[in-house]
C-alpha atoms as a PDB file:
ATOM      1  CA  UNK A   1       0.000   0.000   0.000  1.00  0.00           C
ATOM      2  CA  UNK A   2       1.335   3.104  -1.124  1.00  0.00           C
ATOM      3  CA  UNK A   3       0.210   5.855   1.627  1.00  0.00           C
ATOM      4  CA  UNK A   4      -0.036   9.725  -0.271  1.00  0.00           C
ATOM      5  CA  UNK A   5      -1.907  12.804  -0.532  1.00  0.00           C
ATOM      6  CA  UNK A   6      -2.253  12.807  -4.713  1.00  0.00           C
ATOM      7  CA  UNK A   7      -4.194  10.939  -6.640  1.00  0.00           C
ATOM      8  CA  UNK A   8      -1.953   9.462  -9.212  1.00  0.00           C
ATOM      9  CA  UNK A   9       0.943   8.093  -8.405  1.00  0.00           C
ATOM     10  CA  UNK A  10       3.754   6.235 -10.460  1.00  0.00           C
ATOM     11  CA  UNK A  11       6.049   3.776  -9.060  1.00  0.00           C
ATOM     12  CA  UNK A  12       9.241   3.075 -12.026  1.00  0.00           C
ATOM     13  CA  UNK A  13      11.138   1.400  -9.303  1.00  0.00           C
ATOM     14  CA  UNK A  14       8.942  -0.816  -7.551  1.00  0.00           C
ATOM     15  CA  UNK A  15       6.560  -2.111 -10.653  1.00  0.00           C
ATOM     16  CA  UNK A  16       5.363  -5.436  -8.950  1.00  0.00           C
ATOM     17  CA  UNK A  17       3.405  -4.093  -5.758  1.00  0.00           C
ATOM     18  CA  UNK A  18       0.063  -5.236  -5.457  1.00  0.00           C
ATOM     19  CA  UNK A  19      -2.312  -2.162  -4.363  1.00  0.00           C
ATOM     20  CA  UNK A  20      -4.765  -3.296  -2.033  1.00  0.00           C
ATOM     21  CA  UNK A  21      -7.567  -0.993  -0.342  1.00  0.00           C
ATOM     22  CA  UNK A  22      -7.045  -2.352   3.087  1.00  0.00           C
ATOM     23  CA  UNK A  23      -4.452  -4.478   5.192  1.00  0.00           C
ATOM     24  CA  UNK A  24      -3.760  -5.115   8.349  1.00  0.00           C
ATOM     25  CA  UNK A  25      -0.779  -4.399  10.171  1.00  0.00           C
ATOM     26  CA  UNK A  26      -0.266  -5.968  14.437  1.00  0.00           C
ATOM     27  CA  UNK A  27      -3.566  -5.930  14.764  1.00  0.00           C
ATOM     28  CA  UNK A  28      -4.864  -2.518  13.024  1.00  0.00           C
ATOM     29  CA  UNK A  29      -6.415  -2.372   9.898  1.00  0.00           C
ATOM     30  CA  UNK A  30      -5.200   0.253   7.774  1.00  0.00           C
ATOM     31  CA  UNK A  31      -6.903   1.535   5.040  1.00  0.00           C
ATOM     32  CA  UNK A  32      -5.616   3.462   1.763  1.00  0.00           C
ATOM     33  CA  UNK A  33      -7.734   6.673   2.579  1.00  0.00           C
ATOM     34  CA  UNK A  34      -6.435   6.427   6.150  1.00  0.00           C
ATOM     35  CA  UNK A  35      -9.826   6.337   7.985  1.00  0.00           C
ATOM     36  CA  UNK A  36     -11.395   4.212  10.640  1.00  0.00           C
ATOM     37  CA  UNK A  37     -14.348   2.577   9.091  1.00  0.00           C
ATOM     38  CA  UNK A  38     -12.889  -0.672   8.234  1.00  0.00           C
ATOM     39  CA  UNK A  39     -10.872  -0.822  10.955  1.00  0.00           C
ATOM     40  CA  UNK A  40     -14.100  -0.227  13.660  1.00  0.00           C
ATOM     41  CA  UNK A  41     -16.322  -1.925  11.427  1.00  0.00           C
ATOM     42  CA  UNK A  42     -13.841  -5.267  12.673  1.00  0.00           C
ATOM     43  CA  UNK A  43     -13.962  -4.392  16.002  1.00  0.00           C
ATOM     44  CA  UNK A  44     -17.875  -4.505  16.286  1.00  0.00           C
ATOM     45  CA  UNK A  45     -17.804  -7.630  14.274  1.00  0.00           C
ATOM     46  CA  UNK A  46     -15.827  -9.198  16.397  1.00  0.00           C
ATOM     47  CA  UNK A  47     -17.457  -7.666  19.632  1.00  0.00           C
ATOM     48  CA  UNK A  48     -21.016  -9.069  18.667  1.00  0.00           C
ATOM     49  CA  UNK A  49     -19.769 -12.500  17.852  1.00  0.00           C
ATOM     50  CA  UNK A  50     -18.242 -12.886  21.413  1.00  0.00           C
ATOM     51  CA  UNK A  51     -21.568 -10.926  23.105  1.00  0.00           C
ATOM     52  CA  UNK A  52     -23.821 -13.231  20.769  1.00  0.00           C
ATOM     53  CA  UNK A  53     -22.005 -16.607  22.492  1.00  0.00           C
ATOM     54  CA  UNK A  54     -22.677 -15.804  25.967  1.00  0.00           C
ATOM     55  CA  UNK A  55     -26.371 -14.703  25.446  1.00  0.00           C
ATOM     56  CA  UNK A  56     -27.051 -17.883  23.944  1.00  0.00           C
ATOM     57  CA  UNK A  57     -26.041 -19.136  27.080  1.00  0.00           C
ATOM     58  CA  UNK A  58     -27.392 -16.978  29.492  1.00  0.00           C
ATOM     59  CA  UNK A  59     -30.879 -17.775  27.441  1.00  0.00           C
ATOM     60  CA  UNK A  60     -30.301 -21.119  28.263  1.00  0.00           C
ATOM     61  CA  UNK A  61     -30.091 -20.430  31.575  1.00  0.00           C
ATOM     62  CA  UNK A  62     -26.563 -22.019  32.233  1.00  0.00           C
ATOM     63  CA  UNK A  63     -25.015 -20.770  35.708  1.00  0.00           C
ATOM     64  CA  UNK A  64     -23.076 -17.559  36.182  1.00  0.00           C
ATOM     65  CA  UNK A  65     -19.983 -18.999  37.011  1.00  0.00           C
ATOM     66  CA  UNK A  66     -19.825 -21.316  34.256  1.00  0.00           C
ATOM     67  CA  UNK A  67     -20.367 -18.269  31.680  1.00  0.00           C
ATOM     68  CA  UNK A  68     -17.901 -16.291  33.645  1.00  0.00           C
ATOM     69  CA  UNK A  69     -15.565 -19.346  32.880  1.00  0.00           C
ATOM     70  CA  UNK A  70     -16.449 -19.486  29.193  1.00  0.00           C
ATOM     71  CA  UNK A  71     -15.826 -15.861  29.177  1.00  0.00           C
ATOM     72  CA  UNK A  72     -12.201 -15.585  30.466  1.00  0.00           C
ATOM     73  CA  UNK A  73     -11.213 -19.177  28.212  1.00  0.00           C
ATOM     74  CA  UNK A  74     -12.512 -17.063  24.935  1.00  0.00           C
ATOM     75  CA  UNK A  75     -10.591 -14.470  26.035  1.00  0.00           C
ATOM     76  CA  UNK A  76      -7.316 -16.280  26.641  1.00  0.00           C
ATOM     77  CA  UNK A  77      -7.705 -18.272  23.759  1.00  0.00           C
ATOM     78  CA  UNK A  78      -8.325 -15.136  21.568  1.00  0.00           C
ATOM     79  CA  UNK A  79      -5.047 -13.204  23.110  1.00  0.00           C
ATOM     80  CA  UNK A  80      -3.085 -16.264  22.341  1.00  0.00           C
ATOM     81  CA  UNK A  81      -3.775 -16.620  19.153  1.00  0.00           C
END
């Protein structure tokens, strides 16, 4: 990704570099237009798939402790990897 304020830019060194719109980079996605959307649009994806998980078992009435469990082995597992 090739990060500028014009519009048209030309590359003779460097002919093989793949322009993409978006990439991530340690954990941040950047985007070509340097704004937030994609990158916040992640975070909320990845927010409501973690919220939807433990509602499904709160509606199934499983114990408190046992979500609070689930919970912090999610979490670990999605830190570690």
């Amino acid at each position: 990704m090739v990060i500028t304020s014009s519009h048209a830019v030309s590359l003779p060194f460097i002919p093989d570099i793949e322009r993409v719109e978006t990439f991530k980079l340690l954990g941040v996605i950047v985007s070509n237009d340097l704004k937030w959307n994609s990158h916040i649009a992640y975070i909320i994806h990845k927010a409501n798939s973690r919220l939807h998980l433990l509602r499904q078992q709160k509606r199934a009435e499983v114990p408190q402790d046992d979500i609070f469990l689930y919970y912090i082995s999610i979490l670990a597992l999605f830190v570690l990897f």
